[in-house]
Every structure is written in C-alpha cells, then in structure tokens.
N, C-alpha and C. Protein backbone atom coordinates (compact mmCIF):
# COMPACT_ATOMS: atom_id res chain seq x y z
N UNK A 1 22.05 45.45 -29.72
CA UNK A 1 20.85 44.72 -30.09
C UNK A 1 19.78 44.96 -29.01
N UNK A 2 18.85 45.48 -29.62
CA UNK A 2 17.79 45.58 -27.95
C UNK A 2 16.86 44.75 -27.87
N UNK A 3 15.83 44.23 -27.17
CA UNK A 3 15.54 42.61 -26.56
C UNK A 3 14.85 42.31 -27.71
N UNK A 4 14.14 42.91 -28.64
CA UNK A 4 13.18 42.28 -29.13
C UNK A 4 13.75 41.64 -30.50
N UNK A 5 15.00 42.59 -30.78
CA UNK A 5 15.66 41.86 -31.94
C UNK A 5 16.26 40.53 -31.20
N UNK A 6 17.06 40.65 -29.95
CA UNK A 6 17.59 39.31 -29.22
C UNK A 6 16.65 38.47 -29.48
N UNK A 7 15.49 38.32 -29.16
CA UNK A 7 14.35 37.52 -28.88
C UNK A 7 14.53 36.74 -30.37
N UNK A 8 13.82 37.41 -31.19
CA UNK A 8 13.94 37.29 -32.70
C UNK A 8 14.94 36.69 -33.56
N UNK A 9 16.45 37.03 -32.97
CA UNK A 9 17.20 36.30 -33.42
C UNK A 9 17.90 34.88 -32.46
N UNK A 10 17.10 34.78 -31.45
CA UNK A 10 17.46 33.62 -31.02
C UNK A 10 15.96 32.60 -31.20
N UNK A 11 15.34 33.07 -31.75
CA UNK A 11 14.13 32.53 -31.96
C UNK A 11 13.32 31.91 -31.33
N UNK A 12 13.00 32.71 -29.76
CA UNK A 12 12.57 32.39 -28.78
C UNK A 12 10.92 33.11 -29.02
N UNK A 13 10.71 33.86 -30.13
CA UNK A 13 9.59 34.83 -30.52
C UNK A 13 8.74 34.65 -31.54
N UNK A 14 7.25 33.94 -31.38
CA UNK A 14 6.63 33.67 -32.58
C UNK A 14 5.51 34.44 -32.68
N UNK A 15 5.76 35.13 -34.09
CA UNK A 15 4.31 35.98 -34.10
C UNK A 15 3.10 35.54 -35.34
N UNK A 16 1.85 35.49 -35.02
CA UNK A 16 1.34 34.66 -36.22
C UNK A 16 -0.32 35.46 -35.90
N UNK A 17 -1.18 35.92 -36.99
CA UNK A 17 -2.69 36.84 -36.77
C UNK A 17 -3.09 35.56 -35.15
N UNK A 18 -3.16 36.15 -34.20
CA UNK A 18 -3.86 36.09 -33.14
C UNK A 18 -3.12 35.16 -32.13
N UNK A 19 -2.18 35.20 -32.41
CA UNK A 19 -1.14 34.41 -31.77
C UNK A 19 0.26 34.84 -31.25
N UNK A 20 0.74 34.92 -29.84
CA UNK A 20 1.79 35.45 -30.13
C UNK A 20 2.84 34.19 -28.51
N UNK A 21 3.60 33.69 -29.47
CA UNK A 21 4.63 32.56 -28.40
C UNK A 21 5.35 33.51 -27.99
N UNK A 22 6.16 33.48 -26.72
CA UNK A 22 7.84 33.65 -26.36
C UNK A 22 8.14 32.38 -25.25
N UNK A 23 9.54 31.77 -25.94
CA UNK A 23 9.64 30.79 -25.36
C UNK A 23 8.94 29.82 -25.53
N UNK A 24 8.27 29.62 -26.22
CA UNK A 24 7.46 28.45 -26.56
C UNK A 24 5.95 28.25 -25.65
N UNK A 25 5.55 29.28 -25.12
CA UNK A 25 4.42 29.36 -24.32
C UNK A 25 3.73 30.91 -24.68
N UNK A 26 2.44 30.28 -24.80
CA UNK A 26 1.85 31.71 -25.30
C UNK A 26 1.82 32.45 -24.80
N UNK A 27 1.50 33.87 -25.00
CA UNK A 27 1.85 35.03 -24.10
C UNK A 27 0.80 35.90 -25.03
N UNK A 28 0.26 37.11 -23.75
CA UNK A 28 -0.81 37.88 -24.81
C UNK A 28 -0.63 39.80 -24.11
N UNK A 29 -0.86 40.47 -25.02
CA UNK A 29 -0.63 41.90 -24.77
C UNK A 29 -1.89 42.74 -24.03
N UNK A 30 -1.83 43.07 -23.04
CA UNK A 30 -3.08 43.27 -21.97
C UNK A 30 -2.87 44.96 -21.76
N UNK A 31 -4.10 45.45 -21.77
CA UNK A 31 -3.51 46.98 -20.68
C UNK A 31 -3.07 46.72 -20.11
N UNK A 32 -2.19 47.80 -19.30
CA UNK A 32 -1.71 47.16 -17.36
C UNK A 32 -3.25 47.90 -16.90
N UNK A 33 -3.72 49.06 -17.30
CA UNK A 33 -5.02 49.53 -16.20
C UNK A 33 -5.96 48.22 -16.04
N UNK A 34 -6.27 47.34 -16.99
CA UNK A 34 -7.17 46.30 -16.87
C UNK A 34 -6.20 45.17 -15.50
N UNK A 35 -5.40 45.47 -15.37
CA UNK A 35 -4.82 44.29 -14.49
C UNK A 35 -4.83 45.39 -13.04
N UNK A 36 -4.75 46.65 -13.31
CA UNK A 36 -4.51 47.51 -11.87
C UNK A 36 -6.13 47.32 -11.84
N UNK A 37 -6.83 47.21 -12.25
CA UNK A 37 -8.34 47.48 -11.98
C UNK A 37 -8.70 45.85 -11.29
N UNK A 38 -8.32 44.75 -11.75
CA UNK A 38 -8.83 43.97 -11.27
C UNK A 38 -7.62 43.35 -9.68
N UNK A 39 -6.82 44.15 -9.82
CA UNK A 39 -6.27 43.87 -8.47
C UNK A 39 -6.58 45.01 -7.27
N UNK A 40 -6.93 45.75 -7.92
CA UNK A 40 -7.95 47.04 -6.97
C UNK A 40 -9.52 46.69 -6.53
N UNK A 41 -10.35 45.89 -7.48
CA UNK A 41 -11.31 45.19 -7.54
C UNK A 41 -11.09 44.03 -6.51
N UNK A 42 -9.97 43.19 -6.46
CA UNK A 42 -9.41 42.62 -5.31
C UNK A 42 -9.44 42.98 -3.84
N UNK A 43 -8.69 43.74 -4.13
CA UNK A 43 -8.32 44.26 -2.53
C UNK A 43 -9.53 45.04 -2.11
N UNK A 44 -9.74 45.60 -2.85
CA UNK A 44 -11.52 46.00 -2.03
C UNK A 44 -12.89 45.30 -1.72
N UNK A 45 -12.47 44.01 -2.38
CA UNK A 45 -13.41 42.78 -2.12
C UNK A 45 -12.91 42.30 -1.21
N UNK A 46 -12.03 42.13 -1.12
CA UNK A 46 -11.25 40.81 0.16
C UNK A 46 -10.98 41.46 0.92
N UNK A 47 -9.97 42.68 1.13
CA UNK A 47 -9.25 43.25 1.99
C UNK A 47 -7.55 42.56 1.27
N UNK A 48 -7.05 43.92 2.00
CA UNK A 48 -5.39 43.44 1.05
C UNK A 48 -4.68 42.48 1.12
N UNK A 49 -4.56 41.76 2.41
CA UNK A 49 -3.90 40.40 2.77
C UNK A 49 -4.18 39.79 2.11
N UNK A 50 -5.51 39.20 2.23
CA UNK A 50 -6.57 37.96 1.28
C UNK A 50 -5.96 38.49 -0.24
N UNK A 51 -6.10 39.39 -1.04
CA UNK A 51 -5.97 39.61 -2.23
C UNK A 51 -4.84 39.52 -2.41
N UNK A 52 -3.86 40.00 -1.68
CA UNK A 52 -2.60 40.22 -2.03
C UNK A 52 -2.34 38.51 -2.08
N UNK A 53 -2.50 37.85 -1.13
CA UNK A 53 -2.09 36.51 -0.73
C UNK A 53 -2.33 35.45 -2.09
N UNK A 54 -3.67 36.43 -2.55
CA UNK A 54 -4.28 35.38 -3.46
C UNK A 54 -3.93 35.40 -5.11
N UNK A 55 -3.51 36.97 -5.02
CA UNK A 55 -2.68 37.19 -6.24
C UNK A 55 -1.42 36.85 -6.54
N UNK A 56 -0.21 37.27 -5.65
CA UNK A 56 0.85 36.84 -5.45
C UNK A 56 1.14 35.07 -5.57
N UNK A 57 0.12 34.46 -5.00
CA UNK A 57 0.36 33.00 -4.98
C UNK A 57 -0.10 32.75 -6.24
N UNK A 58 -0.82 33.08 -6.87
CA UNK A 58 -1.18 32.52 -8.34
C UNK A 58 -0.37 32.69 -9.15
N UNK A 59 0.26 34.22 -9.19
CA UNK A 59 1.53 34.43 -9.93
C UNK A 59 2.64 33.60 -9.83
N UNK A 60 2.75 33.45 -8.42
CA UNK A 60 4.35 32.61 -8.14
C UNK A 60 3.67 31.48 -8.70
N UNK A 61 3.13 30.65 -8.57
CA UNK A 61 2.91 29.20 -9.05
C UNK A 61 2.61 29.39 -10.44
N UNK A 62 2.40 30.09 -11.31
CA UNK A 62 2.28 30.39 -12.54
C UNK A 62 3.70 30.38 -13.48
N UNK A 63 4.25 31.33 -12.86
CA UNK A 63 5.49 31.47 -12.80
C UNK A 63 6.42 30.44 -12.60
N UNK A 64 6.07 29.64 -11.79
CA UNK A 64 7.20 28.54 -11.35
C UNK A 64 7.02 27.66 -12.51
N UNK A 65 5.76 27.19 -12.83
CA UNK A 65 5.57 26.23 -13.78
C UNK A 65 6.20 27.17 -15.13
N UNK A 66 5.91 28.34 -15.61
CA UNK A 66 6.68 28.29 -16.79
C UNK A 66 8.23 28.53 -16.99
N UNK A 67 8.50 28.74 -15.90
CA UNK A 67 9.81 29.08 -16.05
C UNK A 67 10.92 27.49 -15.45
N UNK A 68 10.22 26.78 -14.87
CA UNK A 68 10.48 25.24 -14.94
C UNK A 68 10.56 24.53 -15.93
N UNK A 69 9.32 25.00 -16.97
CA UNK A 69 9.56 24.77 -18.82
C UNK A 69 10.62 24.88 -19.05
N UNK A 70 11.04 26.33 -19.04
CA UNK A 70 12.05 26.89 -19.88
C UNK A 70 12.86 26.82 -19.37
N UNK A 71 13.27 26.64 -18.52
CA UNK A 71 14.80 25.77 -17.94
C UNK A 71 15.02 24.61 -18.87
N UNK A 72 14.20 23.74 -17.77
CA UNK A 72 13.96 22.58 -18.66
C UNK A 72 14.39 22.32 -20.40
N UNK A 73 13.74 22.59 -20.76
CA UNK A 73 13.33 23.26 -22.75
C UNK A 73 15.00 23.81 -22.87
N UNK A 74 15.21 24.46 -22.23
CA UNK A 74 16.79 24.81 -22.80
C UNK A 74 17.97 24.34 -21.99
N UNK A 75 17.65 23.54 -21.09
CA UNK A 75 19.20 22.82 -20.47
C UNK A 75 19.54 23.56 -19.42
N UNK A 76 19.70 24.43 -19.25
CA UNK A 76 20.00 25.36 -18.46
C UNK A 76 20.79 24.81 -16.86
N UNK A 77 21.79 25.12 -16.37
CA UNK A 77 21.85 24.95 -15.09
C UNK A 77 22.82 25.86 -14.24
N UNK A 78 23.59 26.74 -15.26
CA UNK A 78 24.31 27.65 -14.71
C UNK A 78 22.73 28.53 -14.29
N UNK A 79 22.66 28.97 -12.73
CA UNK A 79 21.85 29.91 -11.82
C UNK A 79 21.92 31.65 -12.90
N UNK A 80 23.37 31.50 -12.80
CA UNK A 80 23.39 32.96 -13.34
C UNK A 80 22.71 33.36 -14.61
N UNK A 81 22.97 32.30 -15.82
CA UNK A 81 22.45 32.02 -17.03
C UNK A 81 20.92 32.27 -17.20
N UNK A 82 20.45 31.68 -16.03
CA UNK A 82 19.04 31.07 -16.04
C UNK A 82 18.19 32.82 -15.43
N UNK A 83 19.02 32.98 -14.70
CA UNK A 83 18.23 35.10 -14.21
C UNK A 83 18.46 36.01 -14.85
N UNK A 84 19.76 35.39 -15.99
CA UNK A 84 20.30 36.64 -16.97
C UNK A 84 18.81 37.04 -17.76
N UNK A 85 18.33 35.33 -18.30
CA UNK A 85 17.08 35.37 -19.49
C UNK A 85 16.01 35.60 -18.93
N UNK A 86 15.82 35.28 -17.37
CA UNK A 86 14.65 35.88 -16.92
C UNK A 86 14.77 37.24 -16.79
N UNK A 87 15.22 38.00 -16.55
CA UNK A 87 15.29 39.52 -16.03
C UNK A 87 15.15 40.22 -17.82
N UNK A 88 15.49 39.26 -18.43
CA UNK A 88 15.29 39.92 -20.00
C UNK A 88 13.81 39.49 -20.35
N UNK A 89 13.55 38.84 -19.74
CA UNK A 89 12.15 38.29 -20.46
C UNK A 89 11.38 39.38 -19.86
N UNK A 90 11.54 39.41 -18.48
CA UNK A 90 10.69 40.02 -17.59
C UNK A 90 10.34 41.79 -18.75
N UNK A 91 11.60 42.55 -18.28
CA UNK A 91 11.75 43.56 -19.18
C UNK A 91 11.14 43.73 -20.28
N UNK A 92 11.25 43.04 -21.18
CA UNK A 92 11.17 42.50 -22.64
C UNK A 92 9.83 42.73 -22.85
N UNK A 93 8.98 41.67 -21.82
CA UNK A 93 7.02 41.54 -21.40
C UNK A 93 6.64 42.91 -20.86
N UNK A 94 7.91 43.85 -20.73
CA UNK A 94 7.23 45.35 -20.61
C UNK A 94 6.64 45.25 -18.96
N UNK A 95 7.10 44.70 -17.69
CA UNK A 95 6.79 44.85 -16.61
C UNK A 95 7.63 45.81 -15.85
N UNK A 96 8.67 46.51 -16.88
CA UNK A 96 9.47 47.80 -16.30
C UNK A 96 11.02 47.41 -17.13
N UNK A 97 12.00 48.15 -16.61
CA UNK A 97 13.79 47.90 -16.89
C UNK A 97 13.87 47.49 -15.46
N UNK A 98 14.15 46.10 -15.49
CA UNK A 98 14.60 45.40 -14.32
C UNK A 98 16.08 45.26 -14.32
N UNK A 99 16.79 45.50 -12.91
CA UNK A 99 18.07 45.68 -13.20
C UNK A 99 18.65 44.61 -11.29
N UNK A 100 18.99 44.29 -11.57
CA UNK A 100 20.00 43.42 -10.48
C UNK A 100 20.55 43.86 -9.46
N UNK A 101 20.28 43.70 -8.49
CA UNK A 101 21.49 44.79 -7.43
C UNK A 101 22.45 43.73 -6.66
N UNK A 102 21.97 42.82 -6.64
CA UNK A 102 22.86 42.19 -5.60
C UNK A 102 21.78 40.51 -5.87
N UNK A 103 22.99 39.28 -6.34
CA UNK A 103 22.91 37.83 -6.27
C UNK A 103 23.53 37.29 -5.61
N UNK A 104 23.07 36.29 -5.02
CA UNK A 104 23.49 34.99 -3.67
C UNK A 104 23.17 33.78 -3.62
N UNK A 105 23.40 33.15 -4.90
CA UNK A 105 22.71 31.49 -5.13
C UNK A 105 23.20 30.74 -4.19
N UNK A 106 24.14 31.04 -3.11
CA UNK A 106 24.71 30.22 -2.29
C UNK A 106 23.68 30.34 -1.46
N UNK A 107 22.93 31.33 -0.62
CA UNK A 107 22.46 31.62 0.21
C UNK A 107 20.82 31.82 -0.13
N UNK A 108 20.63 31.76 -1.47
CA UNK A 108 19.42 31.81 -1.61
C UNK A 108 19.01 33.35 -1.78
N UNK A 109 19.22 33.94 -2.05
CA UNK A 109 18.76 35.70 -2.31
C UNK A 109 19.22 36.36 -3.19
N UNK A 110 18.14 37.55 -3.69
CA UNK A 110 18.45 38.08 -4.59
C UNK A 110 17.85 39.61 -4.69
N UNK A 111 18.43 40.85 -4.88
CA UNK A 111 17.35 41.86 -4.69
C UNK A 111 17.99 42.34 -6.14
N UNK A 112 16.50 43.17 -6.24
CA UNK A 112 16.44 43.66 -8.00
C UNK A 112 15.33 44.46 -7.62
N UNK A 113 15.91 45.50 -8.52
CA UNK A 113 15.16 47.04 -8.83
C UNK A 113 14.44 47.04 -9.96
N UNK A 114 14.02 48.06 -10.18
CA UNK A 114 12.77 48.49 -11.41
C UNK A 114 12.05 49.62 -11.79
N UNK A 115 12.60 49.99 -12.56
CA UNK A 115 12.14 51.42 -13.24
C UNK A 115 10.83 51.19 -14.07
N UNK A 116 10.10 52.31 -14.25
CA UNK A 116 8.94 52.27 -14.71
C UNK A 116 7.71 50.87 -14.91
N UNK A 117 7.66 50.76 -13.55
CA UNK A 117 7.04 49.77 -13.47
C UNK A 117 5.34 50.34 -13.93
N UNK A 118 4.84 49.43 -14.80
CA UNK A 118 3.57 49.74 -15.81
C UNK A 118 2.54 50.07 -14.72
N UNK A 119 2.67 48.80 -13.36
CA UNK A 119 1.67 49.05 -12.20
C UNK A 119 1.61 50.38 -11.06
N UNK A 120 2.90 50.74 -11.30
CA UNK A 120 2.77 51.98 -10.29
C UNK A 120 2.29 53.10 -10.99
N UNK A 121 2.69 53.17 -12.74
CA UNK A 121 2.35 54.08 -13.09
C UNK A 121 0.72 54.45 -13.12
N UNK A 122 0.22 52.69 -13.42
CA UNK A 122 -1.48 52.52 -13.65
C UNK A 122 -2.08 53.21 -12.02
N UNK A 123 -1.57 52.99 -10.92
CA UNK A 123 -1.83 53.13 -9.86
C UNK A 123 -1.60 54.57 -9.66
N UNK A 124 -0.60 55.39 -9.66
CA UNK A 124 -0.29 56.57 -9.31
C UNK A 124 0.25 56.93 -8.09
N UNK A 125 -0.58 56.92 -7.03
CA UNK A 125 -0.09 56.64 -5.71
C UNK A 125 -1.40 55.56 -5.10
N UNK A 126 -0.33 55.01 -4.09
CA UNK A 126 -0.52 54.02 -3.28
C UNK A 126 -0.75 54.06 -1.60
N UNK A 127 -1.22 53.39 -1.00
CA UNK A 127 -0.72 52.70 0.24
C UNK A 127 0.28 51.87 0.79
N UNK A 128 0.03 50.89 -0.55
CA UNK A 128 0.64 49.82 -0.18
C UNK A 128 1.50 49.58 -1.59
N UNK A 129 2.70 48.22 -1.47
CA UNK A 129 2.74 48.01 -3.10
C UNK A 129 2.40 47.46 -3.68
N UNK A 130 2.18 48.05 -5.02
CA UNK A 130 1.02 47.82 -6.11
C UNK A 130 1.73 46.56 -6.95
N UNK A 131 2.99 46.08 -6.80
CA UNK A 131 3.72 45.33 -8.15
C UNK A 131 3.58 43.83 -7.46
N UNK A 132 2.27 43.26 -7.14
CA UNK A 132 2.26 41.87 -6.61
C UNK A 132 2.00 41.17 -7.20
N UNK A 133 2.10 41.22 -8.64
CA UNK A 133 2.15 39.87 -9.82
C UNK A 133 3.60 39.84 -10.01
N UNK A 134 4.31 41.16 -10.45
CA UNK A 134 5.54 41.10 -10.48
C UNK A 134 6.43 40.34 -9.26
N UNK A 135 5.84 40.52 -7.88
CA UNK A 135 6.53 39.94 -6.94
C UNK A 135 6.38 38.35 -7.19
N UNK A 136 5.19 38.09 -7.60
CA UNK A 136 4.70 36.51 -7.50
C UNK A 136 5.60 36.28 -8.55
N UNK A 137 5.43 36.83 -9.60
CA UNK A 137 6.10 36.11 -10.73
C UNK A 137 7.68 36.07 -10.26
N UNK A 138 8.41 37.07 -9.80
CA UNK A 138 9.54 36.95 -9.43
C UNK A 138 10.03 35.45 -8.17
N UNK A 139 9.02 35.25 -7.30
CA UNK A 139 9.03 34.34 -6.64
C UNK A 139 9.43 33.01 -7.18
N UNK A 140 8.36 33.12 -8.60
CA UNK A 140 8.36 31.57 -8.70
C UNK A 140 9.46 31.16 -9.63
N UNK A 141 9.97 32.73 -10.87
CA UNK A 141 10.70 32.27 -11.49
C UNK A 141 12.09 32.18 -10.51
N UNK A 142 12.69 32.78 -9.39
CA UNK A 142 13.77 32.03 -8.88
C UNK A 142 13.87 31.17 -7.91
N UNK A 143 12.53 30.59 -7.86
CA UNK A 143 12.53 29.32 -7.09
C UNK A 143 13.01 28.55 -8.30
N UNK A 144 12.71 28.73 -9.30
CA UNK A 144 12.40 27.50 -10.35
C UNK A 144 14.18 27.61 -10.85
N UNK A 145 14.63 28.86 -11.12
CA UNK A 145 15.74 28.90 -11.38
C UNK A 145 17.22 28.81 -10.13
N UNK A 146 16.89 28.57 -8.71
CA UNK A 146 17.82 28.47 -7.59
C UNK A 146 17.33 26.68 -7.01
N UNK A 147 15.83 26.31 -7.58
CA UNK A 147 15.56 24.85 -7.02
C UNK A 147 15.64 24.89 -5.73
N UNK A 148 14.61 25.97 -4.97
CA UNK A 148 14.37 25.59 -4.31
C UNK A 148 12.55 26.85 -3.74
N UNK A 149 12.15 26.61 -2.96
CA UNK A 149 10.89 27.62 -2.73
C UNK A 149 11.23 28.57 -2.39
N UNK A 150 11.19 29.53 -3.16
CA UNK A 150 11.90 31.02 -1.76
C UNK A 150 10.59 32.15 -2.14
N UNK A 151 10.39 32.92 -1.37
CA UNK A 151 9.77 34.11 -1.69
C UNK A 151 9.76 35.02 -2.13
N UNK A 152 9.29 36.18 -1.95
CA UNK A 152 9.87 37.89 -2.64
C UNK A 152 8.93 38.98 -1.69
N UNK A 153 9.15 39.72 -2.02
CA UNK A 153 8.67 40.79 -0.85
C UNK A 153 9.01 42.23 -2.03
N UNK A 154 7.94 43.17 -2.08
CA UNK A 154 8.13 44.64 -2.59
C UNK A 154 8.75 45.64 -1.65
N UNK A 155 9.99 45.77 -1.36
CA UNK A 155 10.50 46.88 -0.16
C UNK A 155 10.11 48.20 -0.51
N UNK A 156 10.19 48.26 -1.99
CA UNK A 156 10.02 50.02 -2.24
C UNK A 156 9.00 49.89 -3.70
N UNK A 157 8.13 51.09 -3.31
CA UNK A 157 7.32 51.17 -4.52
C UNK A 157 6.75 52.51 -5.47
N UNK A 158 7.40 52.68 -5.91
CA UNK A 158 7.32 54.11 -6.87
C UNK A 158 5.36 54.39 -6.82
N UNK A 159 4.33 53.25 -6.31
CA UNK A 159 3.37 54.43 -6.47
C UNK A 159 3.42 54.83 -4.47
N UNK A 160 4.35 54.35 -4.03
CA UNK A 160 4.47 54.69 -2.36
C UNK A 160 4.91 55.83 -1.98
N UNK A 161 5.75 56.44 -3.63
CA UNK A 161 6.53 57.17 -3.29
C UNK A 161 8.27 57.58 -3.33
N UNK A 162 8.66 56.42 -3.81
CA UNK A 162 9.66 56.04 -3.94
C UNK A 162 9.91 55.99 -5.07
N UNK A 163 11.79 56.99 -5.59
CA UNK A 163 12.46 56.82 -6.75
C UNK A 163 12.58 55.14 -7.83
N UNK A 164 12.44 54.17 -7.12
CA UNK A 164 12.04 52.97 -8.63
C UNK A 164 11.56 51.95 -7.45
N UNK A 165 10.91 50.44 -7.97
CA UNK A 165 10.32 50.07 -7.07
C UNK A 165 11.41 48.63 -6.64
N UNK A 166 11.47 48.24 -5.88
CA UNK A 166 12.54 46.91 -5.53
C UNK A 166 11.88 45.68 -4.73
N UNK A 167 12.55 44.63 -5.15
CA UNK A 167 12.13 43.62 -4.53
C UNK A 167 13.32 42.79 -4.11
N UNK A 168 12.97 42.03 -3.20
CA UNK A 168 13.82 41.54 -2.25
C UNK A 168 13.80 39.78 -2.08
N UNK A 169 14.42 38.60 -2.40
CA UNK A 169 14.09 37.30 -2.82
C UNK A 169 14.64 36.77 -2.05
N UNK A 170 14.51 36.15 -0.89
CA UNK A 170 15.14 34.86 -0.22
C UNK A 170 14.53 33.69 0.43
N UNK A 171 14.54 32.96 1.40
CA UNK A 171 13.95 31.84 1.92
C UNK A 171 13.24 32.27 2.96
N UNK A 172 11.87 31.19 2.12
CA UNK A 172 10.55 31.66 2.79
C UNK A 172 10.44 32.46 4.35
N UNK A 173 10.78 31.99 5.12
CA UNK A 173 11.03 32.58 6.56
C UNK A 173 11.33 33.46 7.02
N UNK A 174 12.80 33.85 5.97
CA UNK A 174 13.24 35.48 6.03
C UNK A 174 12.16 36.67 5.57
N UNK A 175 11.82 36.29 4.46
CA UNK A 175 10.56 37.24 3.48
C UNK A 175 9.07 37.50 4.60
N UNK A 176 8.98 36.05 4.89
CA UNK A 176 7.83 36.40 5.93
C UNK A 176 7.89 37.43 7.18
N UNK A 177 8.89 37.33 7.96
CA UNK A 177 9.37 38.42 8.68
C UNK A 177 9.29 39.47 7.86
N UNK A 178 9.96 39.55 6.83
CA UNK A 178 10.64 41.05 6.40
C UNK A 178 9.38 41.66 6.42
N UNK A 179 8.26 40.54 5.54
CA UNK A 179 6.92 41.26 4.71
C UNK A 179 5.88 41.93 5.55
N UNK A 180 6.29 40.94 7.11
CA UNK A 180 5.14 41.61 8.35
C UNK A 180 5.55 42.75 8.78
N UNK A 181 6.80 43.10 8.79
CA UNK A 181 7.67 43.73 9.69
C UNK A 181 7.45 45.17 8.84
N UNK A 182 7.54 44.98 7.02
CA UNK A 182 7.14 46.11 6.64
C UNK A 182 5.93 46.72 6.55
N UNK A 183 4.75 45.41 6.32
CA UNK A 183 3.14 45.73 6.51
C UNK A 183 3.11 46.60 7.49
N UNK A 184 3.42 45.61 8.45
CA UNK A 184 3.27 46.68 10.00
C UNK A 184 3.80 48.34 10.00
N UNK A 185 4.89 48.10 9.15
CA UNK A 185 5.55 49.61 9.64
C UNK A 185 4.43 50.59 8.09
N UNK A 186 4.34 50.12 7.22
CA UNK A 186 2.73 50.73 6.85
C UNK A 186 1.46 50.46 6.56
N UNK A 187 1.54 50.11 8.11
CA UNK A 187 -0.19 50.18 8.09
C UNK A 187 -1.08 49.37 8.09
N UNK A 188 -0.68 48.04 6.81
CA UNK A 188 -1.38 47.18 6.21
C UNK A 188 -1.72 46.38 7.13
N UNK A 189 -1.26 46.05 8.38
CA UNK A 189 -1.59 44.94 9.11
C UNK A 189 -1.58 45.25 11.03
C-alpha cells in the first residue's frame, strides 16, 4: 500500500475543489522554489543566523502545535507509534523519503536521514543547510511526540554536497553545541 492509499484508507485525507485536510488540519500544495526563494530572500535580508533562527523557530512551534493536535485527536502515547505516523506524514507532504537511523526516547534523541529532499534539490548547491523548515518542523513534531523541548540540527546536506541530507534530534543543549560547533567548522559563524 503506498502512503497515499494508507492515508485514504485510514481516512486521515480530505479532498474537496479548494480544499485539501490531512489529519484534520488543512494543508496546501506549494512549489518548493517559492519556499527556497523566500528563505534565500531571508538570509540575504537578515544574514543566516537571524533567518535561519527565525525560520526554524516558526517551523518548530508550528509544528509542535499541530502535531500536539494529532496526538492528542488520536490517543496516541506509545513514542514509537507517534514517529512511525510522523515520518509518514512527513514523506507523504513530499519533504523527501525520510528514513530512521537510530531512536532513544529514553534519552531524548533521534537521528533520521533523507533522500531527495525538495529543498536541496530547489537549492542545488549550498553553503550552508538549506532543509531549515524541515529541521524546525522535525523539532517540534518530536518534542510534541517525546513531551518534552528538544531541538534538531542539519549534520549533512545534499545541496553541501553530501550523498542524502540528515538530521540529528536531542536536548536543547546538546544541539546547541553540536549546531555551533558545525557552523563554525563551515563558516557560518
């Protein structure tokens, strides 16, 4: 069954002329170049920190609130349950084939890979990484799904250069290190 029939037959998917639900929250079909353009439009207004800071945080808190819904909305409390349907949703919304490498609800972390991510492709090559909605959004949906605040960080990024792009999820403190420690080692800071 591939996601969109899943979707469909669990009836998490409503389609109606100018309308389109998943999960019970609307959702809408965008270029990715219109989203690489206005986060390029970003970072060349602000500078990358400021933008990045400002994108990423909107996502994660975006994120947290809907995916706090949909916990919520479906009961949910097995951890594992709750990243199985996110990592399908994620996929599903066409932000790449997100795939799992390694979970730690004990400890709070989580790293996950990603093939054809829409932003690296819109981007081409990079400096820096380009997937910082994806990071935000990843932030907030496993805060919302581990209950507690944790972060995310892009370690590798296919427009950097790199075979698929990965992200890296644990408590705030760790991520902050990791995220300076990699800025620094390119460039960004």
């Amino acid at each position: 069954m591939n996601l969109y029939d899943m979707f469909k037959f669990s009836k998490t998917i409503d389609w109606k002329d100018g309308e389109i639900k998943l999960m019970r929250t609307f959702v809408s079909i965008a270029p990715t170049t219109l989203l690489a353009e206005l986060q390029k439009n970003q970072i060349s207004s602000l500078g990358f920190q400021k933008a990045y800071d400002l994108i990423y945080k909107s996502a994660k808190d975006g994120s947290y609130r809907w995916n706090s819904d949909f916990i919520k909305a479906h009961n949910f409390s097995d951890k594992r349950k709750i990243i199985d349907w996110q990592w399908k949703i994620v996929t599903f919304s066409g932000w790449g084939k997100w795939q799992i490498i390694n979970i730690d609800p004990a400890n709070n972390k989580l790293n996950a890979k990603f093939e054809d991510s829409p932003l690296a492709k819109a981007y081409k090559k990079s400096k820096y990484p380009v997937d910082i909605v994806a990071t935000g959004f990843s932030a907030g949906g496993i805060s919302a799904a581990f209950g507690k605040d944790l972060d995310c960080v892009e370690t590798h990024c296919v427009a950097m250069g790199h075979p698929h792009c990965e992200i890296e999820v644990g408590p705030k403190e760790e991520i902050a290190e990791k995220r300076k420690a990699l800025w620094k080692k390119w460039g960004l800071i």
